[in-house]
C-alpha atoms as a PDB file:
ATOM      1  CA  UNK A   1     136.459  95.905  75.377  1.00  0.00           C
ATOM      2  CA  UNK A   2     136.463  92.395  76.302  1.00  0.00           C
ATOM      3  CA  UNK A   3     138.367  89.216  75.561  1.00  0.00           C
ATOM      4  CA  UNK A   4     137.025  85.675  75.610  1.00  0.00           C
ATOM      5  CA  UNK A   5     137.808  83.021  78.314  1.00  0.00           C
ATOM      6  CA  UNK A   6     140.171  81.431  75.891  1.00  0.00           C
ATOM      7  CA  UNK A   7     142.276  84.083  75.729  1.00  0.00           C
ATOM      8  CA  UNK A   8     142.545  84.606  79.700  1.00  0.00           C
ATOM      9  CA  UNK A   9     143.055  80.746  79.636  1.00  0.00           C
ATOM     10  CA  UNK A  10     145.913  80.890  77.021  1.00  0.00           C
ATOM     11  CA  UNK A  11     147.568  83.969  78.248  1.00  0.00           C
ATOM     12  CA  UNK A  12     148.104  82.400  81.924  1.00  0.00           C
ATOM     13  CA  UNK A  13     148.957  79.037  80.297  1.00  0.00           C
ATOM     14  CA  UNK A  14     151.927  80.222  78.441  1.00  0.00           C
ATOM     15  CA  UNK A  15     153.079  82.086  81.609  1.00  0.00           C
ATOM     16  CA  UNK A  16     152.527  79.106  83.353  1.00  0.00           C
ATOM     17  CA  UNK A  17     154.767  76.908  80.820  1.00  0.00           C
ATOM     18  CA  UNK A  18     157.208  79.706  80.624  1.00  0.00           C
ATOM     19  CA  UNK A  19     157.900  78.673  84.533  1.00  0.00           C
ATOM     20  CA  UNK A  20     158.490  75.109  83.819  1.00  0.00           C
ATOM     21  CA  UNK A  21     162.087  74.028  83.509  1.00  0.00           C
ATOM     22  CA  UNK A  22     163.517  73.583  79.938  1.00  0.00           C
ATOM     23  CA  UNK A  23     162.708  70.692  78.299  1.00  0.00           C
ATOM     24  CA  UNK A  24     159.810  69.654  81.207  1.00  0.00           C
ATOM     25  CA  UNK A  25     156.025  68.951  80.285  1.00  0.00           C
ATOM     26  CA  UNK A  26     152.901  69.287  82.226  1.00  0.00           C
ATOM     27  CA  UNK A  27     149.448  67.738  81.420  1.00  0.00           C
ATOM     28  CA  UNK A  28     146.397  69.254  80.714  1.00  0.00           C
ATOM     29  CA  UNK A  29     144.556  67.823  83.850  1.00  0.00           C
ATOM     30  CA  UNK A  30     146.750  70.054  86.131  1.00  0.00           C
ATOM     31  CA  UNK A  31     147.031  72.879  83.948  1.00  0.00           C
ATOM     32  CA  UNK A  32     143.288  72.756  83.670  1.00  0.00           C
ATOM     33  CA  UNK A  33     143.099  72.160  87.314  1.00  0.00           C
ATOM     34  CA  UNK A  34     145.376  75.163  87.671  1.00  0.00           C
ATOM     35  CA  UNK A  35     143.035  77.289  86.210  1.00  0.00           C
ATOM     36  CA  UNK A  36     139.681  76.320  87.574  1.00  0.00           C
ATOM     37  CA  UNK A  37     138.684  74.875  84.371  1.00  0.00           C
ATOM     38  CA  UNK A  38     137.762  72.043  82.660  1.00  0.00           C
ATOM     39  CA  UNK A  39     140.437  70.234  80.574  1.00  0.00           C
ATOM     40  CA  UNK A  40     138.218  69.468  77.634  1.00  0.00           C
ATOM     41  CA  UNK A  41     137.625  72.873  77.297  1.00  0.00           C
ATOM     42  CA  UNK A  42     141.289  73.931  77.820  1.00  0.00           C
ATOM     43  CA  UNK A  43     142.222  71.417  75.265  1.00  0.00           C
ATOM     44  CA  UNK A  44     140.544  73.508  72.684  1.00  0.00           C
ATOM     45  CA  UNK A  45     142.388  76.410  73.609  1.00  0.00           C
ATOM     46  CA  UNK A  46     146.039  74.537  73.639  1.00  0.00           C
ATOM     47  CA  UNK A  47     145.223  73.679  70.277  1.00  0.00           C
ATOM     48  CA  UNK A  48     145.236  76.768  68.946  1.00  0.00           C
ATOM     49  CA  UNK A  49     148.684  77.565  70.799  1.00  0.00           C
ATOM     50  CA  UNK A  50     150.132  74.535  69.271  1.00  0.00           C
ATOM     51  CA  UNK A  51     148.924  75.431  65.633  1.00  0.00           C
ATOM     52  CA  UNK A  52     150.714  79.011  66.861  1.00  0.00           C
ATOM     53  CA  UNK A  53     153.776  77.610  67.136  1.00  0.00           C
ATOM     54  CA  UNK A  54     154.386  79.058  70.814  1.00  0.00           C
ATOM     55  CA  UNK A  55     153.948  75.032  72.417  1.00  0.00           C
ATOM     56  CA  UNK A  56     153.662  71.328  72.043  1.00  0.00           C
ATOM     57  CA  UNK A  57     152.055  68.443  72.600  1.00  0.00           C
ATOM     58  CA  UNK A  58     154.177  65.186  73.792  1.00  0.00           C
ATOM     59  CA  UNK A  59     153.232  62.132  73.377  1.00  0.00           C
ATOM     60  CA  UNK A  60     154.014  59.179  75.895  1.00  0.00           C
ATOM     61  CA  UNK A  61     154.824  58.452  79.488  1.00  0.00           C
ATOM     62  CA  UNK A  62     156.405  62.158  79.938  1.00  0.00           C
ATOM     63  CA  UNK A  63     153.915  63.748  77.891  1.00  0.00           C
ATOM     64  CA  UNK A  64     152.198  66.478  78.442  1.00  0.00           C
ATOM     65  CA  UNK A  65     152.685  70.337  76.917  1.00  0.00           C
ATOM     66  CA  UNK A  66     155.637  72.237  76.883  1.00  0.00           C
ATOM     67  CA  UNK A  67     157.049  75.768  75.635  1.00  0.00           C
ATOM     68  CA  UNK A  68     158.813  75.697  72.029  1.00  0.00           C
ATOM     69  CA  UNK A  69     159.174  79.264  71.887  1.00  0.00           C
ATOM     70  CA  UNK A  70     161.113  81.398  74.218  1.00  0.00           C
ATOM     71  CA  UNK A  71     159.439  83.164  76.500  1.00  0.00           C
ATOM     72  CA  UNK A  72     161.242  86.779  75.928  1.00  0.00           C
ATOM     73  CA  UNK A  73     159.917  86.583  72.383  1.00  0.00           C
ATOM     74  CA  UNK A  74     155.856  85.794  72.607  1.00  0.00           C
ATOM     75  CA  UNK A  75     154.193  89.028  73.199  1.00  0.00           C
ATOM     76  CA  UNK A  76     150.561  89.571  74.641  1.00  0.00           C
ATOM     77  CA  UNK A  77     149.386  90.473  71.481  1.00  0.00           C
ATOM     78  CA  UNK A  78     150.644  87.292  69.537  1.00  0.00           C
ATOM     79  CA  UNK A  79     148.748  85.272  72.100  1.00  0.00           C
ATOM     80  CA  UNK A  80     145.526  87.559  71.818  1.00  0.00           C
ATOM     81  CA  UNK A  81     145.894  86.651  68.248  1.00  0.00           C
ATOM     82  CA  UNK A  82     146.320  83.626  68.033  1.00  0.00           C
ATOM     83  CA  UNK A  83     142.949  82.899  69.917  1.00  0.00           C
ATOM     84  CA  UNK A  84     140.848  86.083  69.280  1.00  0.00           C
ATOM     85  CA  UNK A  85     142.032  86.559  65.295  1.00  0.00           C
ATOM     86  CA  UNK A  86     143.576  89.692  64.019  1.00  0.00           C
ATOM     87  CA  UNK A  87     140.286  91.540  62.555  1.00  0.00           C
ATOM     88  CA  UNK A  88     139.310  94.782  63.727  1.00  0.00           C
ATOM     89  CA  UNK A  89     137.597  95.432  66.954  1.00  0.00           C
ATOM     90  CA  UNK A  90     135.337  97.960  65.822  1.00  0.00           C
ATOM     91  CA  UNK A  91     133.456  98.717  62.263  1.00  0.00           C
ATOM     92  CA  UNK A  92     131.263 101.393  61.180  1.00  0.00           C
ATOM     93  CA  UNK A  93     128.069 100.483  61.008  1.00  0.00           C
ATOM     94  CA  UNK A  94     127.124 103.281  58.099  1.00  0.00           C
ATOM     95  CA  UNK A  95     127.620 102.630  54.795  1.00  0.00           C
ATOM     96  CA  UNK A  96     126.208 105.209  52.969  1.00  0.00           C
ATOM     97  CA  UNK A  97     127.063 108.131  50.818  1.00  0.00           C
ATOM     98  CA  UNK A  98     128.082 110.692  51.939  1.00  0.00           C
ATOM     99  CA  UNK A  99     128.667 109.429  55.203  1.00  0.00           C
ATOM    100  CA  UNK A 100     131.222 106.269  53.737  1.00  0.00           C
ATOM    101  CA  UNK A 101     132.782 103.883  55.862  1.00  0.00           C
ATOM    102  CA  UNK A 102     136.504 105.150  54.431  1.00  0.00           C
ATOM    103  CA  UNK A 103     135.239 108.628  56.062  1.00  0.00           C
ATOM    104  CA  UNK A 104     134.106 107.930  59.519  1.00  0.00           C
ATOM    105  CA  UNK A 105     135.648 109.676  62.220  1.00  0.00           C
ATOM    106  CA  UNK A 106     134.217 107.197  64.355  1.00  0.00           C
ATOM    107  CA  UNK A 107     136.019 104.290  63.489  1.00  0.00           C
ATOM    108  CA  UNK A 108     139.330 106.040  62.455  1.00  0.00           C
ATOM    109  CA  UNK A 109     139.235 107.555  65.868  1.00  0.00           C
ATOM    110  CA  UNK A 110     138.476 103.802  67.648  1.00  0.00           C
ATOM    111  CA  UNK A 111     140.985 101.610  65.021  1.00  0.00           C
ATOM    112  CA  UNK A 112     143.619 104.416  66.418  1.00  0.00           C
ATOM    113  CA  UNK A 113     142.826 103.616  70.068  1.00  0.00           C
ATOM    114  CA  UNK A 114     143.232 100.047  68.895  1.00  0.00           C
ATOM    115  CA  UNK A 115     146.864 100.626  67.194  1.00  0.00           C
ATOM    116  CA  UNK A 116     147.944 102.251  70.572  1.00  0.00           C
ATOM    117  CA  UNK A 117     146.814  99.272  72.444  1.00  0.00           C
ATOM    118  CA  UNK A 118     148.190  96.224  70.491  1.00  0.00           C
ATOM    119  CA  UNK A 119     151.244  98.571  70.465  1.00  0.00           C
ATOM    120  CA  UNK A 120     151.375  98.302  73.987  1.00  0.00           C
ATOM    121  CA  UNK A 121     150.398  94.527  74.122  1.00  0.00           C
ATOM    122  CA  UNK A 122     153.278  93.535  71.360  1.00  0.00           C
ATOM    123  CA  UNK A 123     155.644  94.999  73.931  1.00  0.00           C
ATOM    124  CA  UNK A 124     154.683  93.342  76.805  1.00  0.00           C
ATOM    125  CA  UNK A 125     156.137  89.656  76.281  1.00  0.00           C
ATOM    126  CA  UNK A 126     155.661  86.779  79.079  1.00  0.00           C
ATOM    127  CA  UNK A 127     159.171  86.695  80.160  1.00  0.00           C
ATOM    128  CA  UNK A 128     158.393  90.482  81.318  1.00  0.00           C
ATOM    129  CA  UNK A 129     155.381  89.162  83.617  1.00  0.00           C
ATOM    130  CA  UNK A 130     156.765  85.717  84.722  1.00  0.00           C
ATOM    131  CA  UNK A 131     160.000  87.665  85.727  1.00  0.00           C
ATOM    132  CA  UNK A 132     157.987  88.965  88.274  1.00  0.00           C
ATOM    133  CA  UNK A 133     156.106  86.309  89.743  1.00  0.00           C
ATOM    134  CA  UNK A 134     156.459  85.606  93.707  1.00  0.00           C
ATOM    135  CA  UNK A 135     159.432  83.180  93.896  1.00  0.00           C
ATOM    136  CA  UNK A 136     156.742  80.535  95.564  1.00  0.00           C
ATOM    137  CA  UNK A 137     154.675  80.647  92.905  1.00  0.00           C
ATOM    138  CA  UNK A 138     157.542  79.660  90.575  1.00  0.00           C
ATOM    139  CA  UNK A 139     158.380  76.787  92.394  1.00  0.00           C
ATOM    140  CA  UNK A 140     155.092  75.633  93.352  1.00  0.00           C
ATOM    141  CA  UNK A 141     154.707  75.046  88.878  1.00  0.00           C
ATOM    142  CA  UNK A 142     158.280  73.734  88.325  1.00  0.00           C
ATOM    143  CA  UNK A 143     157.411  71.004  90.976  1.00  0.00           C
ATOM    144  CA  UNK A 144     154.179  70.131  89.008  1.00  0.00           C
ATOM    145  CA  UNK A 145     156.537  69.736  85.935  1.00  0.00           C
ATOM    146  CA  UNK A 146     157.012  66.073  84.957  1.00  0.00           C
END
């Protein structure tokens, strides 16, 4: 199973804003910088976490993106799908009688793997991993904040 590059990029974004102190923005150069990756391409990916409600864009002298959403309530899994979508990982490939795609052990046994994993994912939130980044790491980001 794989995720794209947006996600990765999203996922350590959020944890990244979640660092910031309240109210403070950071632009997309240095969060793009922070990441190894270019800010065009990271732009893309803020979008989508803006249109998902978890951040914002500011406009202006200060501006720059900031958290909306507390951190102890975005999960793992709303961040995977927001970027990756919520359809099904797997699908049967068969579709015919008798062997139906309602029927196939195959994907009921892989969409059940796939429960147990965005059940794990939807309890994991970023407050749980930022919590536990090294204390210089913290203050190396809040000092980037604006």
């Amino acid at each position: 199973m794989k995720y794209s590059k947006a996600t990765n990029y999203a996922l350590h974004t959020i944890a990244y804003l979640a660092l910031l102190p309240s109210g403070k923005t950071i632009g997309v150069k240095p969060l793009a910088e922070f990441q190894h990756v270019s800010p065009s391409y990271l732009s893309k990916v803020l979008t989508n976490l803006v249109k998902a409600g978890f951040i914002e864009s500011v406009t202006g002298v200060n501006g720059g993106y900031k958290l909306i959403k507390k951190a102890d309530e975005i999960t793992f899994l709303d961040i995977i799908q927001a970027i990756e979508g919520t359809s099904s990982l797997f699908h049967c490939s068969l579709d015919n009688s008798p062997h139906d795609r309602q029927n196939c052990l195959i994907e009921k046994a892989m969409n059940e793997a796939e429960r147990k994993m965005e059940e794990h994912l939807s309890s994991v939130t970023i407050e749980q991993i930022t919590n536990q980044f090294d204390k210089d790491i913290g203050d190396s980001i809040r000092l980037d904040a604006k």
